[in-house]
Protein backbone atom coordinates (compact mmCIF):
# COMPACT_ATOMS: atom_id res chain seq x y z
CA UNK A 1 105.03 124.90 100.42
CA UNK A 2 102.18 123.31 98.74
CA UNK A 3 101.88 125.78 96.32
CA UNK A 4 105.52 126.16 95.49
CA UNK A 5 105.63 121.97 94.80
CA UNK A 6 102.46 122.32 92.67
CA UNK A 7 104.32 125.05 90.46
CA UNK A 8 107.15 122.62 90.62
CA UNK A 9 105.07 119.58 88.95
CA UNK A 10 103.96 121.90 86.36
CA UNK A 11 107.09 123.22 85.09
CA UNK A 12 108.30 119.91 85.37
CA UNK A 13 105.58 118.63 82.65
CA UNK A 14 106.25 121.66 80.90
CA UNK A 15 109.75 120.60 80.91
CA UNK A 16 109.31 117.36 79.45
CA UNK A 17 106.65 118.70 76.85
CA UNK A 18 109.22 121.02 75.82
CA UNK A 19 112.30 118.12 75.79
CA UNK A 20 110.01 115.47 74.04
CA UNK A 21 110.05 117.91 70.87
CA UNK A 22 113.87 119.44 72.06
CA UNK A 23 115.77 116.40 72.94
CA UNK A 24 114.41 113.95 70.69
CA UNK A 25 117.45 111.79 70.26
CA UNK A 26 118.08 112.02 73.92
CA UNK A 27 115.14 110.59 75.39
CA UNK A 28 117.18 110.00 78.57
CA UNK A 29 116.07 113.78 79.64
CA UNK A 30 112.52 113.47 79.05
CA UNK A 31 112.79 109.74 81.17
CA UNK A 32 113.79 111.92 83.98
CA UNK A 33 111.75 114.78 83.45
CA UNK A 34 108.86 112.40 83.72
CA UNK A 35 110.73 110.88 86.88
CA UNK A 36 111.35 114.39 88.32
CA UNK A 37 107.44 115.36 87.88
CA UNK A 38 106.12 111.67 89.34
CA UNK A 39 108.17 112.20 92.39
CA UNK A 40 107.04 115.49 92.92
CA UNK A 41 104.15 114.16 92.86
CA UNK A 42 104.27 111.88 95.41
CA UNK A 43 105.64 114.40 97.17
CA UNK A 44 103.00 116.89 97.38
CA UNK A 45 100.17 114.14 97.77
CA UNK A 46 102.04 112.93 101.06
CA UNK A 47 101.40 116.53 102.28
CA UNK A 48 97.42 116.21 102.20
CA UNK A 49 95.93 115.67 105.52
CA UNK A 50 94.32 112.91 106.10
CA UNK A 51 95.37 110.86 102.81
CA UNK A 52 92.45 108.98 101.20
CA UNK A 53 92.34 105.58 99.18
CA UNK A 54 92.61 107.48 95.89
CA UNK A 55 95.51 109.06 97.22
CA UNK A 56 97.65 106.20 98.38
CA UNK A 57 96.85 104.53 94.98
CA UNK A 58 98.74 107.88 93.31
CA UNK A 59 101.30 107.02 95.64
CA UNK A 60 101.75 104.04 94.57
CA UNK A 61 101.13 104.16 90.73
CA UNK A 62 103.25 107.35 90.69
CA UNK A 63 106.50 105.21 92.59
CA UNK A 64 106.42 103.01 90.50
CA UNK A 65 106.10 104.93 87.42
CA UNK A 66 108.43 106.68 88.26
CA UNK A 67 110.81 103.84 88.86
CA UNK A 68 109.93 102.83 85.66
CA UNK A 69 111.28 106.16 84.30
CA UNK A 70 113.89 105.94 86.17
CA UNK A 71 115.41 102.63 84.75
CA UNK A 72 114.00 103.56 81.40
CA UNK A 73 116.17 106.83 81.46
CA UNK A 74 119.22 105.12 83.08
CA UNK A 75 118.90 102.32 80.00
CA UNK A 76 118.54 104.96 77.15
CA UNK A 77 121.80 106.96 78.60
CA UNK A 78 123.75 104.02 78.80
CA UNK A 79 122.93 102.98 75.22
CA UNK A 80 123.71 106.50 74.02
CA UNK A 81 127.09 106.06 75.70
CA UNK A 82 128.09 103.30 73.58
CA UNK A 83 126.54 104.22 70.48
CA UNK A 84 128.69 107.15 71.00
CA UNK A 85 132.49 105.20 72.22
């Protein structure tokens, strides 16, 4: 499993690499690329046994990044939509 969500997060970032250049005028997709890659993140660092200090404080930063991305991505779609109507 760990090994499948670590190939996960790096298509993910590939994914984004690839939609940053792509999608440039939608940068709704690479917001939740980015959102898609920082939960997976969080993810796969709640799997390690036992968590350290450095861990929880990916946890955390990575949450709330990806929040961040999250509300970022939700704000740029919206806009798009009424550019667009």
């Amino acid at each position: 499993m760990g090994t499948i969500l670590s190939l996960a997060i790096i298509a993910a970032a590939i994914f984004a690499a690839y939609a940053l250049k792509k999608f440039y005028d939608r940068p709704y997709i690479v917001n939740f690329a980015l959102t898609a890659m920082l939960l997976l993140i969080v993810i796969r660092t709640l799997m390690l046994q036992p968590i350290t200090g450095l861990g929880y404080a990916a946890i955390i930063i990575c949450t709330i990044a990806g929040i961040f991305q999250a509300v970022l991505g939700i704000k740029s779609y919206k806009a798009i939509q009424q550019v667009q109507a």
